[in-house]
N, C-alpha and C. Protein backbone atom coordinates (compact mmCIF):
# COMPACT_ATOMS: atom_id res chain seq x y z
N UNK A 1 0.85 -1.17 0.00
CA UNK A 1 0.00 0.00 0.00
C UNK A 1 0.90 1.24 0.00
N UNK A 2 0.50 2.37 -0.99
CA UNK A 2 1.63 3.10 -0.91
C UNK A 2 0.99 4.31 -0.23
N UNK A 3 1.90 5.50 0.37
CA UNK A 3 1.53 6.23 1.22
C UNK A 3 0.15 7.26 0.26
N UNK A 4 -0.22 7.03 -0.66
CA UNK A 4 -1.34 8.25 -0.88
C UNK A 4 -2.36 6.99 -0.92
N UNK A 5 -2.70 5.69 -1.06
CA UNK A 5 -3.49 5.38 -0.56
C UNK A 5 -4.06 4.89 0.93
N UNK A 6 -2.93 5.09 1.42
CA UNK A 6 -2.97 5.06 3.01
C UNK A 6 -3.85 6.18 3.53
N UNK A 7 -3.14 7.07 2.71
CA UNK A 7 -3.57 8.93 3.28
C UNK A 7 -5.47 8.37 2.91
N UNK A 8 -5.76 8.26 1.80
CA UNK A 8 -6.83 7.92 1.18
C UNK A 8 -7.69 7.21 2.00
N UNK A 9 -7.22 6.19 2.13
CA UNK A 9 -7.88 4.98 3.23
C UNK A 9 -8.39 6.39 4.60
N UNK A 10 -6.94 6.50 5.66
CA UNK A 10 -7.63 7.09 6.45
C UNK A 10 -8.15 8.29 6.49
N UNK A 11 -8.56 9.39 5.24
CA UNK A 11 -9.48 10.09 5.54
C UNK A 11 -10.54 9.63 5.48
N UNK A 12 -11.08 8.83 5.00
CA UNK A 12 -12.39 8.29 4.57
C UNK A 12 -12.34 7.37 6.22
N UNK A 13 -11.80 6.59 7.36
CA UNK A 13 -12.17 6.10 8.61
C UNK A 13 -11.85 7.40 9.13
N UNK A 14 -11.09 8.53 9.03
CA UNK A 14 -11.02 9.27 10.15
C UNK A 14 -12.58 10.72 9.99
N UNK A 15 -12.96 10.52 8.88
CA UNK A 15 -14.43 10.96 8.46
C UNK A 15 -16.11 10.38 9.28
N UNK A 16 -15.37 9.26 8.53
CA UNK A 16 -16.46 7.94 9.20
C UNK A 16 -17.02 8.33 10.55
N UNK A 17 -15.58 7.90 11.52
CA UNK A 17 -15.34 7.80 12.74
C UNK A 17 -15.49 9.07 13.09
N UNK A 18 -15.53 10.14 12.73
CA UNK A 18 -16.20 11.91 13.24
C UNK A 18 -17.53 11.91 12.89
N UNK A 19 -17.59 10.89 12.55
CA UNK A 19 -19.65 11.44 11.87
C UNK A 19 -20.21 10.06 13.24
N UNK A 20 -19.48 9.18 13.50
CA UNK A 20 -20.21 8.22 13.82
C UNK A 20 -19.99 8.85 15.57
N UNK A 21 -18.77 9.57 16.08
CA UNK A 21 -18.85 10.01 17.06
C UNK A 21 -19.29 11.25 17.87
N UNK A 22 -18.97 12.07 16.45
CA UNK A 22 -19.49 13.40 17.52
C UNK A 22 -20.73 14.34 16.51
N UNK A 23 -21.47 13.58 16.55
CA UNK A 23 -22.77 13.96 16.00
C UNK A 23 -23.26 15.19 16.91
N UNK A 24 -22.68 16.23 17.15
CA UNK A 24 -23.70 17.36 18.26
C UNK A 24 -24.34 18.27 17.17
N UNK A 25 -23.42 18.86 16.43
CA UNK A 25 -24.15 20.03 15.14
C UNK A 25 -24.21 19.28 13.95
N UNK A 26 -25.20 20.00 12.72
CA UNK A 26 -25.76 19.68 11.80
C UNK A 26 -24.40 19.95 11.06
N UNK A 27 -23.33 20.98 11.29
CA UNK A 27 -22.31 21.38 10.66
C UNK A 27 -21.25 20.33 10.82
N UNK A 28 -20.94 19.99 11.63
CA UNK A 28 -19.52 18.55 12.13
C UNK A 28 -20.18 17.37 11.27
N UNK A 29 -21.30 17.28 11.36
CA UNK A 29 -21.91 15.96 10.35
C UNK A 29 -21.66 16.38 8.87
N UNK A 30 -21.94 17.24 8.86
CA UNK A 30 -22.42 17.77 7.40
C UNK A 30 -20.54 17.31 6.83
N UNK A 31 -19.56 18.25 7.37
CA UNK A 31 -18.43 18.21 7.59
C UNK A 31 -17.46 16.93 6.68
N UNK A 32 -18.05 15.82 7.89
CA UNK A 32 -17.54 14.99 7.88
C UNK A 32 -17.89 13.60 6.95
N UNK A 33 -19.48 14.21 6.68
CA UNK A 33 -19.34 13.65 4.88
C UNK A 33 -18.81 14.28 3.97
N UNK A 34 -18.59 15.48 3.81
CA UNK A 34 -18.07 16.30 3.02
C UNK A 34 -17.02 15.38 2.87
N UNK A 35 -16.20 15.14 3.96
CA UNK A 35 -14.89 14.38 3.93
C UNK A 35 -14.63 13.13 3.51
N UNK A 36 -15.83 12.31 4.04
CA UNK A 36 -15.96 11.28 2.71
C UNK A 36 -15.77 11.31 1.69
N UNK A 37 -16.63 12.27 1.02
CA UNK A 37 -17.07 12.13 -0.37
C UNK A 37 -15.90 12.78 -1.36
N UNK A 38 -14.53 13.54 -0.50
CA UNK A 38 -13.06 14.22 -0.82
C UNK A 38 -12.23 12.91 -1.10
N UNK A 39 -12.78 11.54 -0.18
CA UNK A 39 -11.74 10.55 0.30
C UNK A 39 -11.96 9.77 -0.91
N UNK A 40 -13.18 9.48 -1.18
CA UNK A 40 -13.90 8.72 -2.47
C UNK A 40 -13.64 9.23 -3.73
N UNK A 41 -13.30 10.98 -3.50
CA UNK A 41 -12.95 11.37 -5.23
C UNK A 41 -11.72 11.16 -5.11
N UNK A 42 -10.33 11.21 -4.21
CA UNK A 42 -9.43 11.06 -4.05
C UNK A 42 -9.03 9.37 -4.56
N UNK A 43 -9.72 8.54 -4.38
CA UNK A 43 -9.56 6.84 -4.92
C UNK A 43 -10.23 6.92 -5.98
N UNK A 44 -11.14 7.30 -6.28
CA UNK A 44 -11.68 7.18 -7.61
C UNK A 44 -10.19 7.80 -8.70
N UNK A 45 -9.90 9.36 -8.52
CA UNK A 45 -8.84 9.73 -9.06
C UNK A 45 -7.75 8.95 -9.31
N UNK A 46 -7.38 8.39 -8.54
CA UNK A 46 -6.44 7.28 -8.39
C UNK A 46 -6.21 6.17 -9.16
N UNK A 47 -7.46 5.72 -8.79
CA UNK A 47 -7.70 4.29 -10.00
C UNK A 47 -7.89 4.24 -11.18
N UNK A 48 -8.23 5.72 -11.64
CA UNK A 48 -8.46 6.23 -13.46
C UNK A 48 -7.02 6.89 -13.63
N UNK A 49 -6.27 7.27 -12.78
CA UNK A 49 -4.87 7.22 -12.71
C UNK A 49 -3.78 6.29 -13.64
N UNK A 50 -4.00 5.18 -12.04
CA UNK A 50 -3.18 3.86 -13.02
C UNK A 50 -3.88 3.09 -13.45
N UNK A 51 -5.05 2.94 -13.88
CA UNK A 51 -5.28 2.05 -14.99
C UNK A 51 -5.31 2.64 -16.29
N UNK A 52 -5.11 4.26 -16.49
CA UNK A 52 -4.87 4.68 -17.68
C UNK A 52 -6.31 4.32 -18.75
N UNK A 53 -7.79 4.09 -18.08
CA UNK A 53 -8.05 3.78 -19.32
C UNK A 53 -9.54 5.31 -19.47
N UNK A 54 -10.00 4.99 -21.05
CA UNK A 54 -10.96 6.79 -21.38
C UNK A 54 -11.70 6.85 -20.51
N UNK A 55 -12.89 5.41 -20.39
CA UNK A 55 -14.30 5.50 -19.86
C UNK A 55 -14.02 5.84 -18.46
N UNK A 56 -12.74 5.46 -17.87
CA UNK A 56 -12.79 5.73 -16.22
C UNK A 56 -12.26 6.87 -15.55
N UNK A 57 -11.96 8.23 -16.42
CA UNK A 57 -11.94 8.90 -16.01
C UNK A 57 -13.11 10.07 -15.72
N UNK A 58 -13.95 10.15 -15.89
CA UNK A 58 -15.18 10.77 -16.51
C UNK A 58 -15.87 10.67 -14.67
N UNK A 59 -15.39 9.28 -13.96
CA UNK A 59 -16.19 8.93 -12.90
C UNK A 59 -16.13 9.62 -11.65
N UNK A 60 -14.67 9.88 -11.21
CA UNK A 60 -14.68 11.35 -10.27
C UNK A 60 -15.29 12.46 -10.60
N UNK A 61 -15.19 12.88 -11.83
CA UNK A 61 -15.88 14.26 -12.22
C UNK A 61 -17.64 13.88 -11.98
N UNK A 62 -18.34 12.89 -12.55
CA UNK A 62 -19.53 12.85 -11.92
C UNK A 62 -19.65 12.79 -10.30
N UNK A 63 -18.77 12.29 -9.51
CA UNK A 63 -19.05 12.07 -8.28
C UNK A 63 -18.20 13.52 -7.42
N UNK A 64 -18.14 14.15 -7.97
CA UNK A 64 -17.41 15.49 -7.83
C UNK A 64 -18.95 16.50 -7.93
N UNK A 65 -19.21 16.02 -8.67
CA UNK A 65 -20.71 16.77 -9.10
C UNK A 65 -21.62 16.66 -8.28
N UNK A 66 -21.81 15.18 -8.07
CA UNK A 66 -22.69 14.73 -7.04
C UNK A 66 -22.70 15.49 -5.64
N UNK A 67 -21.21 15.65 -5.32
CA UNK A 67 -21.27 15.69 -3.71
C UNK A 67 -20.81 17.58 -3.61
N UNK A 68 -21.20 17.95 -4.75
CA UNK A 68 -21.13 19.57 -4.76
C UNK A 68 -22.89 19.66 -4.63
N UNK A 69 -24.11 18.81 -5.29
CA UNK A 69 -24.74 18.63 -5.15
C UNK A 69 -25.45 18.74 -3.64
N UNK A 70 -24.70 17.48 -3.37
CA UNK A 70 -24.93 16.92 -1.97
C UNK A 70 -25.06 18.13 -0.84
N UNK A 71 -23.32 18.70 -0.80
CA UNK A 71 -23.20 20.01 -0.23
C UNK A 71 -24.44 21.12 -0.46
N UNK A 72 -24.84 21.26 -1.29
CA UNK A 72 -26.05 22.50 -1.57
C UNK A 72 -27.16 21.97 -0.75
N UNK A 73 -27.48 20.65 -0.79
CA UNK A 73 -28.62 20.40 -0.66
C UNK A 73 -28.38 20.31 1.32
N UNK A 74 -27.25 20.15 1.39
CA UNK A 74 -26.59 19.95 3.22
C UNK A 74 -27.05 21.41 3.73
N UNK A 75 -26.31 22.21 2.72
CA UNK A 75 -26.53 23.59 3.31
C UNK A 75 -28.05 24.19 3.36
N UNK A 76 -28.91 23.82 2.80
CA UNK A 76 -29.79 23.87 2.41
C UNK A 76 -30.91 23.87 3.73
N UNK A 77 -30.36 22.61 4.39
CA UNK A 77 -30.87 21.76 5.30
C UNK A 77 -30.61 22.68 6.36
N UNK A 78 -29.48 22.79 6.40
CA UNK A 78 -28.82 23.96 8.04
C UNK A 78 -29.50 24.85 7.66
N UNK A 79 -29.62 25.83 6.48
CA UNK A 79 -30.40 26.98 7.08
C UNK A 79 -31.48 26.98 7.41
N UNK A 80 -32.57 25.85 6.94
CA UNK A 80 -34.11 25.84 7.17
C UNK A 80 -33.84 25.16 8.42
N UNK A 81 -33.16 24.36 9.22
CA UNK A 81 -33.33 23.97 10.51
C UNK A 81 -32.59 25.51 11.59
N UNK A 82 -31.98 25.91 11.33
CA UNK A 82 -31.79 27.29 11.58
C UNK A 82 -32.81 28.16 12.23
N UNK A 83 -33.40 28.50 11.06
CA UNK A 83 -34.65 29.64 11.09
C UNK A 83 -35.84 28.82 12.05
N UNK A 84 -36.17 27.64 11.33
CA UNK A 84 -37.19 27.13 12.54
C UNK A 84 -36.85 27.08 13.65
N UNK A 85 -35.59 25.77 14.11
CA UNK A 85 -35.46 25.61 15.49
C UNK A 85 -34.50 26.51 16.02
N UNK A 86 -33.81 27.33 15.53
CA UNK A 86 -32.73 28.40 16.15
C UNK A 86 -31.30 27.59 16.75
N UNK A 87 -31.22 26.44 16.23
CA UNK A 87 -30.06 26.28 16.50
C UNK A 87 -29.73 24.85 15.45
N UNK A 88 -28.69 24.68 15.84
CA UNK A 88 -28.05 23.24 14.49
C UNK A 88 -27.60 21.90 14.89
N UNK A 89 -28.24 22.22 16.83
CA UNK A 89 -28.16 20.09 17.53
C UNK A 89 -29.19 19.89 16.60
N UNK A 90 -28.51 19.17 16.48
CA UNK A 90 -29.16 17.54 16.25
C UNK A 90 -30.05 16.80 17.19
N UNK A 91 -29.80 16.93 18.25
CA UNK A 91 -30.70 16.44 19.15
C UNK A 91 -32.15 17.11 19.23
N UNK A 92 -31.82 18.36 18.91
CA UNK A 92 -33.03 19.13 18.92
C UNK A 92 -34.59 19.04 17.52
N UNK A 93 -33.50 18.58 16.55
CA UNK A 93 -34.52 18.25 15.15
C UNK A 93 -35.20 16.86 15.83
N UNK A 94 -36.26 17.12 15.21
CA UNK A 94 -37.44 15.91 15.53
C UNK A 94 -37.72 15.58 14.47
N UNK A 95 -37.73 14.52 13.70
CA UNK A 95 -38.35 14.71 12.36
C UNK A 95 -40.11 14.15 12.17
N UNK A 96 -40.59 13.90 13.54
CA UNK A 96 -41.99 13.45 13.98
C UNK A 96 -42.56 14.96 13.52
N UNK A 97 -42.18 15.80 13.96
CA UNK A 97 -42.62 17.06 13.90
C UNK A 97 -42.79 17.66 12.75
N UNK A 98 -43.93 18.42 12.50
CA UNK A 98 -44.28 18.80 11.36
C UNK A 98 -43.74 20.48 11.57
């Protein structure tokens, strides 16, 4: 394993492992998929790298798209939980609640 897929590997557990532990704001979550989805274009890049071939490079740039996507639609989320509940725990969103 060479050191940029190492690096690769652990942003994507040291992401994981921040979303799976410190869930308090909508922002540290939000965050820490963000960081995923950096870790995933980072291996995707990689593998259309050295395998050198047309069709597989095209696949980070869609998933680059996606998670710029993703991000809008994250942010999206914080400000309407914002304005309603006045703050960004998590503990505090209900999703029972209309």
């Amino acid at each position: 394993m060479t050191t940029v897929h190492f690096a690769t590997a652990s942003t994507f557990v040291l992401s994981a492992s921040g979303l799976a532990l410190h869930r308090n704001h909508l922002v540290s979550a939000l965050l820490c998929i963000e960081g995923m989805m950096l870790a995933l274009f980072m291996a995707l890049a990689l593998n259309s790298q050295t395998l050198n071939l047309a069709n597989t490079s095209l696949q980070p740039i869609i998933m680059l798209a996606l998670a710029a996507c993703g991000a809008g639609a994250g942010l999206a989320l914080l400000v309407a939980s914002t304005r309603t509940h006045a703050s960004d725990h998590l503990k505090n969103l209900n999703l029972l609640k209309c």
